[in-house]
Protein backbone atom coordinates (compact mmCIF):
# COMPACT_ATOMS: atom_id res chain seq x y z
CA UNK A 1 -11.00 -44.35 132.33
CA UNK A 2 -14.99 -44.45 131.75
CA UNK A 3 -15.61 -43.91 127.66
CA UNK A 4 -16.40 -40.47 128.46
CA UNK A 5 -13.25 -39.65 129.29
CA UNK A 6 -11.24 -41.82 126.81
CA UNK A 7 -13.42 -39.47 124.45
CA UNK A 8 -11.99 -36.63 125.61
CA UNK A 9 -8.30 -37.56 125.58
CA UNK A 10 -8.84 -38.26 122.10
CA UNK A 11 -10.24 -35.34 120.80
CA UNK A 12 -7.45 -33.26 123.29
CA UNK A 13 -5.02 -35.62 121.50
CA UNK A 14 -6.88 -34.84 117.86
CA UNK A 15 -6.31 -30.90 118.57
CA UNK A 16 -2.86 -31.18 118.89
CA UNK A 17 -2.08 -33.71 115.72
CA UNK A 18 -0.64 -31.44 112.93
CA UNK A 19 -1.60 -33.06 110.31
CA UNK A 20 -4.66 -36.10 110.82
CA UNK A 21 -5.41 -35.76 106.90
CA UNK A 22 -9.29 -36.50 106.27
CA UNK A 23 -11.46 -37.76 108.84
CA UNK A 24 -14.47 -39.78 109.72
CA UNK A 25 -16.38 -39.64 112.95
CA UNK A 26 -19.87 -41.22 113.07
CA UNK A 27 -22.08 -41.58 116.26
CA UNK A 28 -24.97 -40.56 118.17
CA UNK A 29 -26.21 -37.35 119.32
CA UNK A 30 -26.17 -36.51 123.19
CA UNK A 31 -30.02 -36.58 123.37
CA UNK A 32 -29.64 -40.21 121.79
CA UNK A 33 -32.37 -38.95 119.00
CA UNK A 34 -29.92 -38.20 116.17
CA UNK A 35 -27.01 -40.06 114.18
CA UNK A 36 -23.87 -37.57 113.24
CA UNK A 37 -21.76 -38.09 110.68
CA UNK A 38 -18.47 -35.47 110.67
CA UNK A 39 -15.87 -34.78 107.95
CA UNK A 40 -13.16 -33.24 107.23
CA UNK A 41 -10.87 -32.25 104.82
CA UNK A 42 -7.27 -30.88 104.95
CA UNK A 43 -4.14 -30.32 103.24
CA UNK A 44 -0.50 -28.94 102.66
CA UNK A 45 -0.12 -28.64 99.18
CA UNK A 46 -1.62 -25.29 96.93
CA UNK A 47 -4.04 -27.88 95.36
CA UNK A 48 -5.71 -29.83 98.05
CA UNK A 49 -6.31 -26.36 100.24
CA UNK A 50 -7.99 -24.73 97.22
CA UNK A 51 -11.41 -26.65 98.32
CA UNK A 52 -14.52 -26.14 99.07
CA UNK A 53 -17.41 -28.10 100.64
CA UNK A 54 -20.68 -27.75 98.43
CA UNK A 55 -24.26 -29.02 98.90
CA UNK A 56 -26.68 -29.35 96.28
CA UNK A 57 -29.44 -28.52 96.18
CA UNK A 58 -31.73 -31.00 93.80
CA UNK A 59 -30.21 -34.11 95.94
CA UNK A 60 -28.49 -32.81 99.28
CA UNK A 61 -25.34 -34.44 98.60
CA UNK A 62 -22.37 -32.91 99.20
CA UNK A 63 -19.36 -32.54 96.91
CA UNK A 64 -15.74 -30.94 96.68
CA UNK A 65 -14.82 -28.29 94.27
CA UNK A 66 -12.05 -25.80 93.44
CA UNK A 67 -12.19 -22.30 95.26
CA UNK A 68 -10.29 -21.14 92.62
CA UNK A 69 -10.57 -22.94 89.27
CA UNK A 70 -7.43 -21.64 87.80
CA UNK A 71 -5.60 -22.95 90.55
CA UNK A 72 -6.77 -26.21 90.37
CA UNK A 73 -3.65 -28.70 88.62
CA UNK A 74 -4.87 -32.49 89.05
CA UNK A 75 -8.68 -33.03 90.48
CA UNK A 76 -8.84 -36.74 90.41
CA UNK A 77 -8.38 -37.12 93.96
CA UNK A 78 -9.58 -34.08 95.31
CA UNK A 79 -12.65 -33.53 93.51
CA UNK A 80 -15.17 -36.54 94.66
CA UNK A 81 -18.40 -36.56 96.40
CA UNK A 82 -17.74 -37.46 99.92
CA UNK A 83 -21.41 -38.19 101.36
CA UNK A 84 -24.44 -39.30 99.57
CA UNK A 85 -27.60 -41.12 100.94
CA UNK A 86 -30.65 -43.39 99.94
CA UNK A 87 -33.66 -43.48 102.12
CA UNK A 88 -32.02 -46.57 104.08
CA UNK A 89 -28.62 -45.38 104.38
CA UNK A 90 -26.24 -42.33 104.56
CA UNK A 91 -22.55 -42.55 103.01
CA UNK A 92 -19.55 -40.61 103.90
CA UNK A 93 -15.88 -40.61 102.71
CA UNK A 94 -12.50 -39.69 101.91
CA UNK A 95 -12.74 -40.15 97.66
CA UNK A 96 -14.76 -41.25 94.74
CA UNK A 97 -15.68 -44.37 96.22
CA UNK A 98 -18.57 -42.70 97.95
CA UNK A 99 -20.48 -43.29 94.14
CA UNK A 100 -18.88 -47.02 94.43
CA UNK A 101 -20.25 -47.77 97.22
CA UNK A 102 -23.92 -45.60 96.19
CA UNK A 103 -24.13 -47.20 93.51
CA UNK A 104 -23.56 -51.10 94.67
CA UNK A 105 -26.19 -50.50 97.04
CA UNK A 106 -28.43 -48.98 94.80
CA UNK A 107 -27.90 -52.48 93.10
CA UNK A 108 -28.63 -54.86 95.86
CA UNK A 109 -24.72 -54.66 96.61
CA UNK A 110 -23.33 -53.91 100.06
CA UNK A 111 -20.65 -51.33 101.65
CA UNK A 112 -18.35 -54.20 102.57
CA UNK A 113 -18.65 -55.99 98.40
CA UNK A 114 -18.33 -52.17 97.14
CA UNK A 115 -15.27 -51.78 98.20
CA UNK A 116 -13.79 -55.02 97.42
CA UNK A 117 -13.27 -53.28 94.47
CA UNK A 118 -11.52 -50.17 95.25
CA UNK A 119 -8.08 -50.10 97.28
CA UNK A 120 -5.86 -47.24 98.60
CA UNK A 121 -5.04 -44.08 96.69
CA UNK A 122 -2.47 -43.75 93.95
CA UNK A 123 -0.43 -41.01 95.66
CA UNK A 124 3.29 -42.60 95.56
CA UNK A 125 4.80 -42.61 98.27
CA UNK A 126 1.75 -41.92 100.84
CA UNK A 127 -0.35 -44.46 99.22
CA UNK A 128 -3.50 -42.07 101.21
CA UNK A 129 -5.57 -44.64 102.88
CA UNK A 130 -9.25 -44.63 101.92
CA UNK A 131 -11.51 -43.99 104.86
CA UNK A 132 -15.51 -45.28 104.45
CA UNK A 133 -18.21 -44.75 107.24
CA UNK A 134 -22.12 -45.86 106.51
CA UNK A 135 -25.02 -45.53 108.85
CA UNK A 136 -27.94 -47.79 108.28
CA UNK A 137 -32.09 -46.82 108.91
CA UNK A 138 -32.42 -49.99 110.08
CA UNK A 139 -29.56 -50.76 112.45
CA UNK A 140 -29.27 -54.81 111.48
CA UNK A 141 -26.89 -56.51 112.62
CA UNK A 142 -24.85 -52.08 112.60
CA UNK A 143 -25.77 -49.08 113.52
CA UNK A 144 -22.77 -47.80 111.64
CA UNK A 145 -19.43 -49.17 110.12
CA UNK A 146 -16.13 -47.83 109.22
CA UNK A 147 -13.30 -49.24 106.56
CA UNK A 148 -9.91 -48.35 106.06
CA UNK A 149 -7.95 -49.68 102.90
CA UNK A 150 -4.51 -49.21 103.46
CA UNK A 151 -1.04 -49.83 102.49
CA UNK A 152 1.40 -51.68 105.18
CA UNK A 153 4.43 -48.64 106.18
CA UNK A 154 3.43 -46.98 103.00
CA UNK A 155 4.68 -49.82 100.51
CA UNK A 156 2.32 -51.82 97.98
CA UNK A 157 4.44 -54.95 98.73
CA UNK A 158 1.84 -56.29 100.65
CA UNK A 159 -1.24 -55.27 98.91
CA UNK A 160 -4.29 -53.78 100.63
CA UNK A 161 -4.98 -54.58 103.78
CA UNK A 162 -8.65 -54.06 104.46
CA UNK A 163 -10.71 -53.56 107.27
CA UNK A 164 -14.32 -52.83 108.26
CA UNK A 165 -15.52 -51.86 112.21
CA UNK A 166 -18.99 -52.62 112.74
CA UNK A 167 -20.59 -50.64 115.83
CA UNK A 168 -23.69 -52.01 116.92
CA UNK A 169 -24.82 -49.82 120.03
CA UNK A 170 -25.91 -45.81 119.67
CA UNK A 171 -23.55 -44.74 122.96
CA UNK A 172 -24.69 -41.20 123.18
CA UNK A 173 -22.63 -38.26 122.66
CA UNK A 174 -20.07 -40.45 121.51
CA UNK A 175 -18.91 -41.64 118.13
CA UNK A 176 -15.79 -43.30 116.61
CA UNK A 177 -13.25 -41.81 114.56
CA UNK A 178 -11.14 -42.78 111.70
CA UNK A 179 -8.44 -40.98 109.73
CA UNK A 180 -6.48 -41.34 106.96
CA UNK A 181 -3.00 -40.52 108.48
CA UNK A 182 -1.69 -40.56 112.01
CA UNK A 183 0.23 -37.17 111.95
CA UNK A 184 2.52 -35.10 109.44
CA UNK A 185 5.36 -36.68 108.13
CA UNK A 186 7.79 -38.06 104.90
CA UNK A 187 6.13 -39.99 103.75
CA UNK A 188 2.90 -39.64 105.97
CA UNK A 189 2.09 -42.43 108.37
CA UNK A 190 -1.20 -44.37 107.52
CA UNK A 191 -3.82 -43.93 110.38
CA UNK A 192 -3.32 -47.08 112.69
CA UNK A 193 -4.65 -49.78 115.06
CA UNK A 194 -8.86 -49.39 116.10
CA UNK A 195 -11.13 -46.60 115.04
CA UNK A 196 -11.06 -44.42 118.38
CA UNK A 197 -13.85 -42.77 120.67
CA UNK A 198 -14.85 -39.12 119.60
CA UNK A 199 -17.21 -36.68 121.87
CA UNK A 200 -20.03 -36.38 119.80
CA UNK A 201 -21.58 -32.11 121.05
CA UNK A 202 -25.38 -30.93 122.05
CA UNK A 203 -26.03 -29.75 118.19
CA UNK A 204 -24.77 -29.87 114.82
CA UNK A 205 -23.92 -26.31 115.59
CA UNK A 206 -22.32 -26.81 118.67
CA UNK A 207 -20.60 -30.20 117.23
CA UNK A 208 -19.42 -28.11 113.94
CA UNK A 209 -17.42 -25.51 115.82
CA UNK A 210 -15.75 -27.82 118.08
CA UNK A 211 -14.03 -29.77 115.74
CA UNK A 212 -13.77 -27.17 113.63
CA UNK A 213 -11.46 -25.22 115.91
CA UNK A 214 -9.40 -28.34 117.11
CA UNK A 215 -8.28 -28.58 113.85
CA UNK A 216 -4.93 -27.19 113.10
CA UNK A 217 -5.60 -23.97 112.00
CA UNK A 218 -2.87 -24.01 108.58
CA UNK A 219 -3.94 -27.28 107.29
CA UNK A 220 -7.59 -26.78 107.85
CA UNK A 221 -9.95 -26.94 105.03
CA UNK A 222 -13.35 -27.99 104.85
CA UNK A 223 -15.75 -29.69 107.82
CA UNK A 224 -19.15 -30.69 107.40
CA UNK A 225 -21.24 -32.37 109.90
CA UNK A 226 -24.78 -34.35 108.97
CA UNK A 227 -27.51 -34.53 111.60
CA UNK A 228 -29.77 -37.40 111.06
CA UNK A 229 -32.89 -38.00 112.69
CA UNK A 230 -33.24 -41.28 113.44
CA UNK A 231 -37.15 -42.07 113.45
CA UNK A 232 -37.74 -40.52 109.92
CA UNK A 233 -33.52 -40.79 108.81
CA UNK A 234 -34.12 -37.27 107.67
CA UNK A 235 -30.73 -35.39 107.64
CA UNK A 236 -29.29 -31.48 108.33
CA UNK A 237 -26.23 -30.76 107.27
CA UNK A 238 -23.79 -27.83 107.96
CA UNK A 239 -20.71 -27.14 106.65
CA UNK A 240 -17.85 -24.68 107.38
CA UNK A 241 -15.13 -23.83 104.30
CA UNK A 242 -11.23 -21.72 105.62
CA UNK A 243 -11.89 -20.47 101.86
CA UNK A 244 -14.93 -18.02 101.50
């Protein structure tokens, strides 16, 4: 199976998981001239689907906030900023440790030091993985990386087990994925093993709508995807929200 094809298995496999929770996939445009970053939100309970994705407009990061404000019972892990940028690199993912990992950098700090300092979510029994992605201007020694801190079978016994995947080819219309969980389930299964190869699509448009409808279509709630040129590292984004 050429990588091609392993891509496609995986996103066939993606559109028939349930429940995948949030998810990462950073790569390279098909044309080779673009990074991508996608993301996604989803959820089960009243509170995590009453989100929405929301750009600003003095900085161009994006943030979550409450469709419905009087709806909204406990924010601190479902209101966050999940991508912000310099002009040297572009941050996505799943929490608040997007401004961790901002702001270390902004300090001379790296992704990997940033989030020495963070660990899993406090979401008894799930213990939510958090899920990091960065892509770099200047793609030395990575073009990209991806973290996971998790929780071993959803039990702090054995503290946080962290890893970072450092990618240091552009493969074309392909990128890797990362999620928080595997599929649905009591308590829900941490994501597991490698990050996995993800078709990246022709556009951001294009790209947007195919992941968009693999998702499953209850649990669905916000996807954004981040198109960023990589002479100039000058980014579109485009985002789609179930809640309008």
């Amino acid at each position: 199976m050429n990588y091609t094809e392993e891509a496609k298995q995986n996103f066939n496999d993606l559109s028939k998981n349930p429940y995948p929770g949030r998810g990462i996939v950073l790569g390279t445009s098909a044309d080779g001239k673009s990074y991508v970053q996608v993301y996604w939100i989803m959820g089960r309970s009243v509170n995590s689907r009453n989100r929405v994705f929301e750009i600003e407009a003095d900085t161009g990061f994006m943030k979550t906030k409450a469709f419905d404000e009087s709806k909204l019972t406990d924010p601190h892990l479902i209101i966050y900023y999940p991508a912000r940028h310099t002009k040297d690199v572009q941050i996505i993912t799943n929490g608040d440790q997007t401004d961790t990992i901002y702001n270390a950098i902004k300090l001379g700090g790296t992704f990997e030091s940033a989030l020495r300092t963070r660990q899993y979510e406090d979401d008894a029994p799930n213990f939510t993985p958090r899920i990091s992605g960065i892509h770099y201007k200047n793609a030395e020694p990575a073009i990209y990386k991806l973290s996971i801190l998790k929780s071993r079978n959803n039990s702090e016994d054995a503290g946080c087990e962290r890893m970072t995947f450092e990618f240091e080819k552009a493969l074309p219309g392909l990128g890797h994925f990362i999620s928080t969980y595997e599929t649905d389930g009591k308590p829900i299964p941490s994501f597991n093993g490698f990050p996995k190869l993800m078709p990246i699509f022709n556009s951001a448009e294009e790209t947007l709508k195919a992941y968009w409808d693999a998702l499953n279509a209850d649990n669905k709630v916000s996807l954004m995807v981040k198109w960023i040129d990589r002479e100039t590292f000058e980014a579109k984004t485009i985002i789609v929200n179930k809640n309008v």
